[in-house]
N, C-alpha and C. Protein backbone atom coordinates (compact mmCIF):
# COMPACT_ATOMS: atom_id res chain seq x y z
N UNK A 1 -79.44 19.10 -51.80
CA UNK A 1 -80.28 19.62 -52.86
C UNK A 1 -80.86 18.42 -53.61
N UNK A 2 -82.24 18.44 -54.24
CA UNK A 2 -82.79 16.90 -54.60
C UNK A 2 -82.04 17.39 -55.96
N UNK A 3 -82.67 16.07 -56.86
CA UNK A 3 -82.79 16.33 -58.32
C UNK A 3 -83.42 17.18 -58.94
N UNK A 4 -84.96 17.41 -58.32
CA UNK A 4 -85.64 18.13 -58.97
C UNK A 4 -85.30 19.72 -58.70
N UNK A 5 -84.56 19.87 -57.86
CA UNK A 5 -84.06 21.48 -57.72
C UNK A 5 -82.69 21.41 -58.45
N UNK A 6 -82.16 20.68 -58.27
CA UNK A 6 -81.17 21.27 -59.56
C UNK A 6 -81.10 21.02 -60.89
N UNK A 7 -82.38 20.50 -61.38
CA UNK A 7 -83.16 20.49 -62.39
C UNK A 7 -83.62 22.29 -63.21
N UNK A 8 -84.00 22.64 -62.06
CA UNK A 8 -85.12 23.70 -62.01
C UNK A 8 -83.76 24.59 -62.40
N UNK A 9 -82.63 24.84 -61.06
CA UNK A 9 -81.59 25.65 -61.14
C UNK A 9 -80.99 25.50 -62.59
N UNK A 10 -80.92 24.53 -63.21
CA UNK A 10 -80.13 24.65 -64.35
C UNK A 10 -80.54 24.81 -65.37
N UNK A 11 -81.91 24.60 -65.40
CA UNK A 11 -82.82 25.12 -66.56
C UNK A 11 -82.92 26.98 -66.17
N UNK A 12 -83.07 27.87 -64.92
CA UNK A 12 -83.19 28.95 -65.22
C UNK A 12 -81.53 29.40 -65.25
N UNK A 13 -80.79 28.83 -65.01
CA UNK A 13 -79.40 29.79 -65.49
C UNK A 13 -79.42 29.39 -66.87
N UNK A 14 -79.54 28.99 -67.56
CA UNK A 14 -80.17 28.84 -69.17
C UNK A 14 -81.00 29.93 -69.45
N UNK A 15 -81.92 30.07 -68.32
CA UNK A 15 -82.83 31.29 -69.63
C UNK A 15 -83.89 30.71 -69.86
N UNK A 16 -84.13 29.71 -69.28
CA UNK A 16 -85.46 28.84 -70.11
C UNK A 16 -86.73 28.82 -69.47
N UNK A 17 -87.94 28.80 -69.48
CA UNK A 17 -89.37 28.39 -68.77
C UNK A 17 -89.15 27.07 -69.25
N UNK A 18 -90.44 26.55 -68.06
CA UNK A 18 -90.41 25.23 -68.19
C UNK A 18 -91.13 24.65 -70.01
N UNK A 19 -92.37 25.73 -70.28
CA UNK A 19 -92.57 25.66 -71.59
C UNK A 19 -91.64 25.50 -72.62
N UNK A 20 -90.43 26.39 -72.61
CA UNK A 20 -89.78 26.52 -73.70
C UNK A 20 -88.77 24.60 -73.44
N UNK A 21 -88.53 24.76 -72.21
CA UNK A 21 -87.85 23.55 -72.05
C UNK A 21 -89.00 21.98 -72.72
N UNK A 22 -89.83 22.23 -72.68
CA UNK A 22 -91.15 21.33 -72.70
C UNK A 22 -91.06 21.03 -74.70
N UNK A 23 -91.20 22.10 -75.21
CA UNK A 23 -91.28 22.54 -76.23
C UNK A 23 -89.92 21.83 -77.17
N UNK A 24 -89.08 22.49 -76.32
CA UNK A 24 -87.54 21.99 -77.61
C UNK A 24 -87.44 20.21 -77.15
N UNK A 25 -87.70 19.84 -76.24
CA UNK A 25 -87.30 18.82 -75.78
C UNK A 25 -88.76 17.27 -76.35
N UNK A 26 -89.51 18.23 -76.69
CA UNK A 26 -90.99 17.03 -76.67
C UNK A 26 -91.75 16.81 -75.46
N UNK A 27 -91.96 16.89 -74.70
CA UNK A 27 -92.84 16.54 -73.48
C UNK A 27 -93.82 17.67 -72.97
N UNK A 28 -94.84 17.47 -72.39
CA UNK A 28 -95.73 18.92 -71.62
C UNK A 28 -94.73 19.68 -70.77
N UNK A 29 -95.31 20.58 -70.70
CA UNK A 29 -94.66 21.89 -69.28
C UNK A 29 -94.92 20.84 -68.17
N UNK A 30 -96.02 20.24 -68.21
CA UNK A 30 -96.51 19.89 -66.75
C UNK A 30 -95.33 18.75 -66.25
N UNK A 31 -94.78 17.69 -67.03
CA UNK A 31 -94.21 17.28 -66.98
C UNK A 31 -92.51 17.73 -66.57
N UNK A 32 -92.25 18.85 -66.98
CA UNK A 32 -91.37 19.12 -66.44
C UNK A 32 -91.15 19.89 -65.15
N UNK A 33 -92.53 20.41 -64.76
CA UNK A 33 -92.96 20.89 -63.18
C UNK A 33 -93.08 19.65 -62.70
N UNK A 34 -93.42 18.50 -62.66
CA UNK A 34 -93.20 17.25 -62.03
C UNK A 34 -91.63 16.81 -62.06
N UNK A 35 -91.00 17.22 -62.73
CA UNK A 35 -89.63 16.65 -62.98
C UNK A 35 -88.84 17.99 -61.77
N UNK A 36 -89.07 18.76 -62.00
CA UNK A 36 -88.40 19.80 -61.44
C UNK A 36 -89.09 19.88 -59.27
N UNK A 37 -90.21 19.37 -59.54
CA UNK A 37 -90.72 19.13 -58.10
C UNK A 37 -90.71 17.76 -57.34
N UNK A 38 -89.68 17.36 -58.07
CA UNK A 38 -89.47 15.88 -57.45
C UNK A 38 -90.55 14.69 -57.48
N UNK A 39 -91.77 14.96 -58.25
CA UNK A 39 -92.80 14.15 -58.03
C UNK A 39 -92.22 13.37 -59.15
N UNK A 40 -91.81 13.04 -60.31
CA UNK A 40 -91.51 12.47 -61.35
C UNK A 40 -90.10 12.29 -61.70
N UNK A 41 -89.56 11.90 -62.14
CA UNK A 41 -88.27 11.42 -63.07
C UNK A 41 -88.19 11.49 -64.63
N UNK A 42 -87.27 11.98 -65.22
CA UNK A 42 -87.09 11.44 -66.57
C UNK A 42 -86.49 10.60 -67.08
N UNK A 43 -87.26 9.62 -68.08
CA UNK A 43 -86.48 8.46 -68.21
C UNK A 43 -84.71 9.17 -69.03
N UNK A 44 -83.82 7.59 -69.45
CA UNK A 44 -82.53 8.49 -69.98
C UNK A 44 -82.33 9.20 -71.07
N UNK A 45 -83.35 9.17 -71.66
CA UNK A 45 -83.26 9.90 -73.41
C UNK A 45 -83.82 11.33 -72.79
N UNK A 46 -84.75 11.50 -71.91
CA UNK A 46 -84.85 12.71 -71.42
C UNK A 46 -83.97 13.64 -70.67
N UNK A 47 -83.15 13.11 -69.91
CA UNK A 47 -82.06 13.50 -69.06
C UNK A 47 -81.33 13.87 -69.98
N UNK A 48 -80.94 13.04 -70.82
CA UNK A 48 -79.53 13.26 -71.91
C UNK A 48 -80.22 15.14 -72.36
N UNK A 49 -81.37 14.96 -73.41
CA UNK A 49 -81.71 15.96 -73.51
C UNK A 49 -81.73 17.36 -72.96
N UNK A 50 -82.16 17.02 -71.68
CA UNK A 50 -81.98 18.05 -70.76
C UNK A 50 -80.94 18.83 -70.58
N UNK A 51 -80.17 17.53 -70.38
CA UNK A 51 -78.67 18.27 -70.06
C UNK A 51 -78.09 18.87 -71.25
N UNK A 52 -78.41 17.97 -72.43
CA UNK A 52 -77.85 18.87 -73.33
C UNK A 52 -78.48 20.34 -73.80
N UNK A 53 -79.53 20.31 -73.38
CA UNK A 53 -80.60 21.98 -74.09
C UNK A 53 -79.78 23.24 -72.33
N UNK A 54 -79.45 22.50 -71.20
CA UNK A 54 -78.83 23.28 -70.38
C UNK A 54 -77.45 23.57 -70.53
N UNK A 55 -76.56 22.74 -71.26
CA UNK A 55 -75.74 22.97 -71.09
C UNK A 55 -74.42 22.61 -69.74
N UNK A 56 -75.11 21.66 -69.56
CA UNK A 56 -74.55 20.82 -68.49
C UNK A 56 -74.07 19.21 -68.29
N UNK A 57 -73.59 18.79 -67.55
CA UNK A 57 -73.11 17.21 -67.80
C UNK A 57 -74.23 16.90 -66.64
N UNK A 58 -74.71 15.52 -67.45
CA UNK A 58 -75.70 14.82 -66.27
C UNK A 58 -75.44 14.16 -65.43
N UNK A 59 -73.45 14.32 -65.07
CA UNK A 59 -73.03 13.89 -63.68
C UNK A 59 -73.86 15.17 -62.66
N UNK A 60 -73.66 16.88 -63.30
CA UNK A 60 -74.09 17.58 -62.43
C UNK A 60 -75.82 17.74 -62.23
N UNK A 61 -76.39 17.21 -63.18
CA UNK A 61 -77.63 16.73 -63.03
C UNK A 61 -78.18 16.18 -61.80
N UNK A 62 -77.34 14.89 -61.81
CA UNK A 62 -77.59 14.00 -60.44
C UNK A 62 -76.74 14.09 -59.40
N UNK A 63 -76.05 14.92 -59.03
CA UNK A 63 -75.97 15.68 -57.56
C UNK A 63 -74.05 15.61 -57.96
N UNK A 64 -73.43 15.19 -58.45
CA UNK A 64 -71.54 14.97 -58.45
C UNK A 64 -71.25 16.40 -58.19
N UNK A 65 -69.96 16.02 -57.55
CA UNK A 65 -69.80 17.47 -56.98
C UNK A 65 -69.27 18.39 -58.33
N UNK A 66 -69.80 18.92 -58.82
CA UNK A 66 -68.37 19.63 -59.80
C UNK A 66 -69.30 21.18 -59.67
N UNK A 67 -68.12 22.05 -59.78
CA UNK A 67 -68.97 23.47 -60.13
C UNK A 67 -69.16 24.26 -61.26
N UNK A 68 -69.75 25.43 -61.58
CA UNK A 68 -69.75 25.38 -63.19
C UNK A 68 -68.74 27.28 -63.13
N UNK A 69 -68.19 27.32 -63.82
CA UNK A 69 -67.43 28.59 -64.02
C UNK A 69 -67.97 29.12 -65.14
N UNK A 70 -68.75 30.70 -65.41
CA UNK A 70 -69.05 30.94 -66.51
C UNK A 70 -68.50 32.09 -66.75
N UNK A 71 -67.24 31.47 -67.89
CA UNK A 71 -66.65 32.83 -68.90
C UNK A 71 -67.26 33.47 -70.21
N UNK A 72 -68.65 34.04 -69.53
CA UNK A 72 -69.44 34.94 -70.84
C UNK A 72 -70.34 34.12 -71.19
N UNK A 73 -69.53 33.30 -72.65
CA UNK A 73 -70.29 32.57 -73.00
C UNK A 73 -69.82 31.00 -72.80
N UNK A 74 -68.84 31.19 -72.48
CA UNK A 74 -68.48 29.56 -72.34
C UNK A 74 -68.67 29.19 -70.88
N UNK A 75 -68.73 28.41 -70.81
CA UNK A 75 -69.05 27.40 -69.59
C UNK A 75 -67.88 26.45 -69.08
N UNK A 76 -67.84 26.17 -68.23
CA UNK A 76 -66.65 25.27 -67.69
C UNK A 76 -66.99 24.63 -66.67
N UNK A 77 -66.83 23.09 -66.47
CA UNK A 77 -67.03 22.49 -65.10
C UNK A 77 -66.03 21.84 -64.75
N UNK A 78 -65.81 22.08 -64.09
CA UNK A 78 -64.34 21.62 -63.29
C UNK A 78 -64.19 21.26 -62.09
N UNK A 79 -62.99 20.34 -61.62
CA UNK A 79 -63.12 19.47 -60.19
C UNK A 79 -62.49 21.03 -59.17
N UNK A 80 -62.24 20.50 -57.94
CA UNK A 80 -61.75 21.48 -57.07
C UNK A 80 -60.36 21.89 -57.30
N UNK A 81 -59.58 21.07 -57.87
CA UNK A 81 -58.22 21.35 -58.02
C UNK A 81 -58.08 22.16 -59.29
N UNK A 82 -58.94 22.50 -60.35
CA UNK A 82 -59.17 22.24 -61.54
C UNK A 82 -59.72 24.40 -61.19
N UNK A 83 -60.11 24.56 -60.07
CA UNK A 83 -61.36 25.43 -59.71
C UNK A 83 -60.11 26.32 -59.63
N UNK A 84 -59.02 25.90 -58.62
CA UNK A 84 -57.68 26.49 -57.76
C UNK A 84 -57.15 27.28 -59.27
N UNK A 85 -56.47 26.16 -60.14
CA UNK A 85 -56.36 27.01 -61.50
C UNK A 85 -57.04 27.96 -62.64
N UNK A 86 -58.26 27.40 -62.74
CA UNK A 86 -59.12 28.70 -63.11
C UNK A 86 -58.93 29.97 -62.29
N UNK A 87 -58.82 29.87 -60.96
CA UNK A 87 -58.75 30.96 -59.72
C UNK A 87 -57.00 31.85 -60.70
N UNK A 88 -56.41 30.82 -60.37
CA UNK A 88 -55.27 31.39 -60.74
C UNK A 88 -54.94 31.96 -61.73
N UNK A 89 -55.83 31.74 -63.09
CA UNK A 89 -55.67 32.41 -64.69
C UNK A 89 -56.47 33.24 -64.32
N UNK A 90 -57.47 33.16 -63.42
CA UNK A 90 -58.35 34.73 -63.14
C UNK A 90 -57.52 35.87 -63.15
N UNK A 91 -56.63 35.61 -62.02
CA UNK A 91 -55.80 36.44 -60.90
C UNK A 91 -54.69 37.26 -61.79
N UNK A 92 -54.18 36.28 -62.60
CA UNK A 92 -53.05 36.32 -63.82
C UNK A 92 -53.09 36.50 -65.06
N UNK A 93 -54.23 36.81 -65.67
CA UNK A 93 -54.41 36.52 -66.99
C UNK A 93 -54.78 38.28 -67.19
N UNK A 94 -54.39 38.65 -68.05
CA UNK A 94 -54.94 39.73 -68.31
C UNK A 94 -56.52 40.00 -68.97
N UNK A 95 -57.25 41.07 -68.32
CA UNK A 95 -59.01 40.96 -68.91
C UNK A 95 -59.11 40.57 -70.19
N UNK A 96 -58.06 41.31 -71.10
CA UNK A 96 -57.87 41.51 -72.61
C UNK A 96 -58.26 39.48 -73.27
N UNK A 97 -57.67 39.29 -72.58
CA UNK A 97 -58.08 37.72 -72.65
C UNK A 97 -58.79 37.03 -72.88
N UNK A 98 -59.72 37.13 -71.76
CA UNK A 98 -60.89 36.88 -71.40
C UNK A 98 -62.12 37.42 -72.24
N UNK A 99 -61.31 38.61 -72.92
CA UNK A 99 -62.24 39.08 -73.68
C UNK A 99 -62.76 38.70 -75.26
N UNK A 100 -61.58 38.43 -75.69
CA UNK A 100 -61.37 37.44 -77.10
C UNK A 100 -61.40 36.25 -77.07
N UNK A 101 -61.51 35.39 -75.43
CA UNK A 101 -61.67 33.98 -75.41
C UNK A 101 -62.96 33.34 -76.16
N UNK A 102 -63.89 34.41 -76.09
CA UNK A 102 -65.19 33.55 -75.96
C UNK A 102 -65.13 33.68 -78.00
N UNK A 103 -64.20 34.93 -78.74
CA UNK A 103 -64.45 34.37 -80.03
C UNK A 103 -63.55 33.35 -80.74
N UNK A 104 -62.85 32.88 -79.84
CA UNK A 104 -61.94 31.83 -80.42
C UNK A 104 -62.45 30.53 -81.14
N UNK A 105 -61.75 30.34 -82.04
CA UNK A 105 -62.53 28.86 -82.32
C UNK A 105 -61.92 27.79 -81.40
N UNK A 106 -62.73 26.29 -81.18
CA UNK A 106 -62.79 25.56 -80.40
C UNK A 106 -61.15 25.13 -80.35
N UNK A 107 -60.32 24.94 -80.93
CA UNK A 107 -59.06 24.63 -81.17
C UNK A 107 -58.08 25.04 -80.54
N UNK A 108 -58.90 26.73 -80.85
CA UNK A 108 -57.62 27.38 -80.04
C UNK A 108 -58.10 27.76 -78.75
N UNK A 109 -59.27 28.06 -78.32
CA UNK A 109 -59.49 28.07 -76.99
C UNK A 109 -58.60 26.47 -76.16
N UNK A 110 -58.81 25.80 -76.67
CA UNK A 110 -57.98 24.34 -76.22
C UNK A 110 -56.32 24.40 -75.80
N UNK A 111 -55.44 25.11 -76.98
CA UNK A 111 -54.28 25.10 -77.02
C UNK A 111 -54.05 26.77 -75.72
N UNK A 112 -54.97 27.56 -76.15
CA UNK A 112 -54.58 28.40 -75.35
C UNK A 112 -54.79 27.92 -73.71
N UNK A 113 -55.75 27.07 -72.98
CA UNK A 113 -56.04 26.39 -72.01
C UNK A 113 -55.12 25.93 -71.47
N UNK A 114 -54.52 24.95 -72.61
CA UNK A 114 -53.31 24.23 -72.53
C UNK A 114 -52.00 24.95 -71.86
N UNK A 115 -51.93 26.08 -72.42
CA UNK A 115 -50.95 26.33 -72.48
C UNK A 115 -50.44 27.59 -71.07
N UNK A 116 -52.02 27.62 -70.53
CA UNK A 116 -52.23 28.18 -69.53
C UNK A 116 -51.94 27.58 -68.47
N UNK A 117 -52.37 26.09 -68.53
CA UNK A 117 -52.17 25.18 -67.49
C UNK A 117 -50.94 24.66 -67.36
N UNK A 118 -50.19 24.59 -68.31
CA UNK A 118 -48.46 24.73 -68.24
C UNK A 118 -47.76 25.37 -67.48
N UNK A 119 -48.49 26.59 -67.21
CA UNK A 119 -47.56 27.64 -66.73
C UNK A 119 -48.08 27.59 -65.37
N UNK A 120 -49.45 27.01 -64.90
CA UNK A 120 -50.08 27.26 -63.90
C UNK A 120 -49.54 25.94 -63.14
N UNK A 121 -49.04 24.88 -63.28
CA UNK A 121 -47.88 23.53 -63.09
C UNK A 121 -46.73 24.03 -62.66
N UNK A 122 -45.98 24.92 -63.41
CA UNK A 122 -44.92 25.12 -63.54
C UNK A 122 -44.36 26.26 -62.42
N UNK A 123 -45.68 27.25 -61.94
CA UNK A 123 -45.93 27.89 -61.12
C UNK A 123 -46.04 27.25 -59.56
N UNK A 124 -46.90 25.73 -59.67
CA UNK A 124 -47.05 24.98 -58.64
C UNK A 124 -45.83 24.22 -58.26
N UNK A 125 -45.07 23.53 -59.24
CA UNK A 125 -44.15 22.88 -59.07
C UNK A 125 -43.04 23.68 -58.33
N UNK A 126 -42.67 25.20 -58.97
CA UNK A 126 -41.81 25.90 -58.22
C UNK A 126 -41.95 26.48 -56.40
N UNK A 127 -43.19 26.67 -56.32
CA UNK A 127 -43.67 26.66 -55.51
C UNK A 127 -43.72 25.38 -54.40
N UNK A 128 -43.47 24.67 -54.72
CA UNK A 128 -43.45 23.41 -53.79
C UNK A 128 -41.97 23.06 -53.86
N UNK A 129 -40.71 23.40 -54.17
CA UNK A 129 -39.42 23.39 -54.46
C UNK A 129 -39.22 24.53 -53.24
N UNK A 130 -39.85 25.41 -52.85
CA UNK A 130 -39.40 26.38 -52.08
C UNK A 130 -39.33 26.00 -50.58
């Protein structure tokens, strides 16, 4: 996949036209149809931008493998091993959860994470004892 397509991809799982992206960010539309069609680049104050109005890290910008998990409203990118445990709080977690996660404040979404991944260790570790 180039840059300029997963440019494009991460600006529409956002929600955005290239205008509106053009608009919050400072630059023409046209410019970002050049950015998104591989004919152009953005320098790094633009990238940063980008990524931040998408909602993404500009490792996944420029091709790093990571994938993005979206719980509602939160977002998550995580390595493959990282993917296995999300899989596993899927599987295990009750919906009820998932459902009050997204109004948590930042703190406790953290400690509750935490405390998920404890158990999801502790689950692995026993598991490899067997």
């Amino acid at each position: 996949m180039t840059f300029g397509t997963r440019l494009k991809e991460a600006r529409k799982r956002s929600g955005l036209t290239q205008q509106d992206v053009a608009s919050k960010i400072g630059i023409d539309f046209t410019t970002v149809s050049k950015y998104e069609n591989d004919r152009s680049e953005p320098d790094n104050d633009t990238l940063i931008k980008m990524a931040d109005l998408y909602g993404v890290e500009i490792d996944a910008l420029l091709g790093r493998e990571y994938q993005v998990i979206n719980l509602g409203e939160d977002v998550i990118r995580e390595s493959e091993y990282e993917l296995e445990y999300l899989e596993w709080v899927k599987e295990n977690i009750d919906d009820e959860f998932f459902y009050h996660f997204h109004e948590m404040k930042e703190e406790e979404k953290r400690q509750h994470m935490q405390d998920l991944y404890f158990l999801y260790e502790r689950e692995q570790f026993k598991k490899s004892k067997k």
